[in-house]
Protein backbone atom coordinates (compact mmCIF):
# COMPACT_ATOMS: atom_id res chain seq x y z
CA UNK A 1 49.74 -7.61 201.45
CA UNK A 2 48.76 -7.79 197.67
CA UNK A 3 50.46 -4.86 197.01
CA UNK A 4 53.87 -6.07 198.56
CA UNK A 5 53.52 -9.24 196.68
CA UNK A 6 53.12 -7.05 193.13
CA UNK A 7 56.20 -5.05 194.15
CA UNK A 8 58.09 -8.22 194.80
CA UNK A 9 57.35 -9.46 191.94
CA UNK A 10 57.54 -7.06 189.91
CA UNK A 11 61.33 -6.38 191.32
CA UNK A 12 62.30 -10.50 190.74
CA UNK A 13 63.26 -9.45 186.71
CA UNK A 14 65.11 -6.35 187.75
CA UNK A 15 66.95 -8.55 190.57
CA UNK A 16 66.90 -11.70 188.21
CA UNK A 17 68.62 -9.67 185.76
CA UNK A 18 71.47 -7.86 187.46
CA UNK A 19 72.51 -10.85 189.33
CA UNK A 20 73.24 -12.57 185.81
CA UNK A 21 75.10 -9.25 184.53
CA UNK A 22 77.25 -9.94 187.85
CA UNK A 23 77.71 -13.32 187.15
CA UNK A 24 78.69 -12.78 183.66
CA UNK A 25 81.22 -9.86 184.80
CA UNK A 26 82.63 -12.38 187.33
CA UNK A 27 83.04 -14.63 184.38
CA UNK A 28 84.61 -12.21 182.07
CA UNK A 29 88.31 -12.28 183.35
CA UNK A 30 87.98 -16.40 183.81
CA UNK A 31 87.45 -15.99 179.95
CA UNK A 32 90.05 -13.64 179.63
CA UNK A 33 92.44 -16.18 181.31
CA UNK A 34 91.67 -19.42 179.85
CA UNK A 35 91.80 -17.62 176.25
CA UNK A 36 95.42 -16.61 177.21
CA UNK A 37 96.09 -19.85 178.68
CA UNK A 38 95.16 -21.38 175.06
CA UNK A 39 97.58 -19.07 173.35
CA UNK A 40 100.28 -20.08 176.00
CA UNK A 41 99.42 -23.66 175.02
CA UNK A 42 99.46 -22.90 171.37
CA UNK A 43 102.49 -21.05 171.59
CA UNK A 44 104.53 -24.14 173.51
CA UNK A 45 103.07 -26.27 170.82
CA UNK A 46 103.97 -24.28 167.79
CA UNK A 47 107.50 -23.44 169.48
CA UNK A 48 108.86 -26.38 171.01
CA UNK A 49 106.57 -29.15 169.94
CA UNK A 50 105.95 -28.75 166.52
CA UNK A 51 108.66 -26.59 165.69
CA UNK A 52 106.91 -24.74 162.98
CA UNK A 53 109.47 -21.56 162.91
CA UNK A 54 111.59 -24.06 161.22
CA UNK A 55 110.09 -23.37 157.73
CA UNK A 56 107.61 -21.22 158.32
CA UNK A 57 109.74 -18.01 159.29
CA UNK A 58 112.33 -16.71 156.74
CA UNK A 59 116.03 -17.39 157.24
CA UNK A 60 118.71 -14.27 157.40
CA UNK A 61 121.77 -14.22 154.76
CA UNK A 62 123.13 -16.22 157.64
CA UNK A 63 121.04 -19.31 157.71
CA UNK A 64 119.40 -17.87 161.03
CA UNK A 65 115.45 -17.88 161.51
CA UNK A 66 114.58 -14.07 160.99
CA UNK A 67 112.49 -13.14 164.43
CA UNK A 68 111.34 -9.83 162.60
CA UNK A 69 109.28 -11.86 160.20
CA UNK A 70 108.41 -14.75 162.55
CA UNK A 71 106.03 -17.05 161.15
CA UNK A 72 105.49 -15.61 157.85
CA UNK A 73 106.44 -18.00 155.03
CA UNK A 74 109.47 -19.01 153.53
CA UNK A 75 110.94 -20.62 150.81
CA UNK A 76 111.57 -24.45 152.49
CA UNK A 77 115.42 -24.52 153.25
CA UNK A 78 115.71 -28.49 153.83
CA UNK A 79 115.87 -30.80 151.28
CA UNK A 80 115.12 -34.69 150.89
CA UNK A 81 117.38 -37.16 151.23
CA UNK A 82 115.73 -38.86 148.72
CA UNK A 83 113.88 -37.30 145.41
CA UNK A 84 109.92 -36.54 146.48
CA UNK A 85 108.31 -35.72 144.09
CA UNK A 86 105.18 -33.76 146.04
CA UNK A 87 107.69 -32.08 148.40
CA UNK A 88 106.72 -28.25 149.20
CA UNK A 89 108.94 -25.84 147.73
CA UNK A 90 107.22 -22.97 150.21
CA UNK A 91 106.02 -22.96 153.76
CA UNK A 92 102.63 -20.61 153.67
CA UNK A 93 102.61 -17.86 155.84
CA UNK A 94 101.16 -18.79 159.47
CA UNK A 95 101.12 -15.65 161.55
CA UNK A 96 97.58 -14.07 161.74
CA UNK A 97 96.39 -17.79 160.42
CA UNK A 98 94.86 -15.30 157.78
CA UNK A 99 93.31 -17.09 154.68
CA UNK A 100 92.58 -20.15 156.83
CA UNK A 101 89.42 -21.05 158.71
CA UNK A 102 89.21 -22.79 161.91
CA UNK A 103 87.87 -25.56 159.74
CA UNK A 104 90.96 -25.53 158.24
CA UNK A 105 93.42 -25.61 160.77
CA UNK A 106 91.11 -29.01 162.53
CA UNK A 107 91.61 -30.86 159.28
CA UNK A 108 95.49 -29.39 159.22
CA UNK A 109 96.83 -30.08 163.00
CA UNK A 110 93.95 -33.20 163.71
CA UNK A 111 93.79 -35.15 160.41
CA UNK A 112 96.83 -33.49 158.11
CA UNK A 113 94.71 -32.76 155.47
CA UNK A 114 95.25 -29.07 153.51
CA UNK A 115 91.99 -26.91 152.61
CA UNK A 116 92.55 -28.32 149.46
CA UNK A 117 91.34 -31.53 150.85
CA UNK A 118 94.58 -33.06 149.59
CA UNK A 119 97.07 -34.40 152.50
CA UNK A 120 99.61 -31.69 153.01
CA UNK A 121 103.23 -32.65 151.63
CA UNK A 122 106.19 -32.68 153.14
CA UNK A 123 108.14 -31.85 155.04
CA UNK A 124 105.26 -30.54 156.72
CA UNK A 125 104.55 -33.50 159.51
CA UNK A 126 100.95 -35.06 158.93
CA UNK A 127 99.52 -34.49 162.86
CA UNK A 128 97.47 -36.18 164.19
CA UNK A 129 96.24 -33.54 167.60
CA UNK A 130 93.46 -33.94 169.62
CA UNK A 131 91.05 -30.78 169.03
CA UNK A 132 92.30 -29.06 172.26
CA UNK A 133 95.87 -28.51 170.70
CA UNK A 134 94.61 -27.59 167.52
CA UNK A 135 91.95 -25.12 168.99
CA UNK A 136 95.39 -24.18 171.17
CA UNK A 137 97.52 -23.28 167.85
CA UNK A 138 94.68 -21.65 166.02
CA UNK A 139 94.69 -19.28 168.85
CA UNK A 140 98.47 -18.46 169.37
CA UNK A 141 98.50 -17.96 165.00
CA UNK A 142 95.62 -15.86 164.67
CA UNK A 143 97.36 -13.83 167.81
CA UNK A 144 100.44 -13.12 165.74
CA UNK A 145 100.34 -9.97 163.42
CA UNK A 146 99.80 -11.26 159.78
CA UNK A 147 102.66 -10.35 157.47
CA UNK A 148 102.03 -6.96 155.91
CA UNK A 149 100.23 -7.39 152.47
């Protein structure tokens, strides 16, 4: 009996252990899918909400948004009705979110404050998001390829 008690024991980490690697492998595409339902979000956010293809992706000799560089900077087009004087000349590339940390993009999308610590300038909007839509965006950028360098 002593002996089928050592065996049993001695089996419980080997048993232990490969019913977490199941668990975890059941887990896996759950990850998978929530991930790709945060860059849907992010994507309906940066598309239709925020609108940030607007400045952020370059204009054709036509005036229309240029799909082939979607996302990646742009001289600002619109100008203000009245003289600003900290109104951005330039909307940063976004695609890739490259150069940016997460850090970064909280204090952008939740508080509208630049990594410079300085409140962006328009026309960018100063949003105000709750963490879940900026996590959201931060996903769908750094999902875009980054302009070439």
């Amino acid at each position: 009996m002593a002996g089928l008690a050592l065996a049993a024991s001695s089996e419980a980490p080997q048993i232990a252990h490969a019913q977490a690697a199941k668990a975890q492998t059941a887990q896996a595409p759950a990850a998978a899918g929530d991930r790709s339902k945060t860059v849907a979000r992010g994507k309906y956010l940066v598309t239709e909400v925020a609108k940030c293809q607007e400045c952020h992706t370059p204009r054709d000799e036509s005036g229309n948004e240029d799909d082939s560089r979607w996302l990646q900077g742009s001289a600002v087009w619109i100008m203000p009705v009245h003289h600003t004087s900290n109104w951005a000349m330039n909307a940063p590339a976004i695609a890739g979110f490259l150069g940016f940390t997460d850090q970064d993009g909280y204090k952008i999308f939740e508080q509208g404050i630049g990594p410079n610590g300085i409140p962006i300038r328009p026309p960018m909007h100063i949003y105000h998001m709750s963490h879940e839509d900026a996590v959201a965006i931060i996903a769908y950028l750094r999902s875009l390829p980054a302009p070439p360098q």
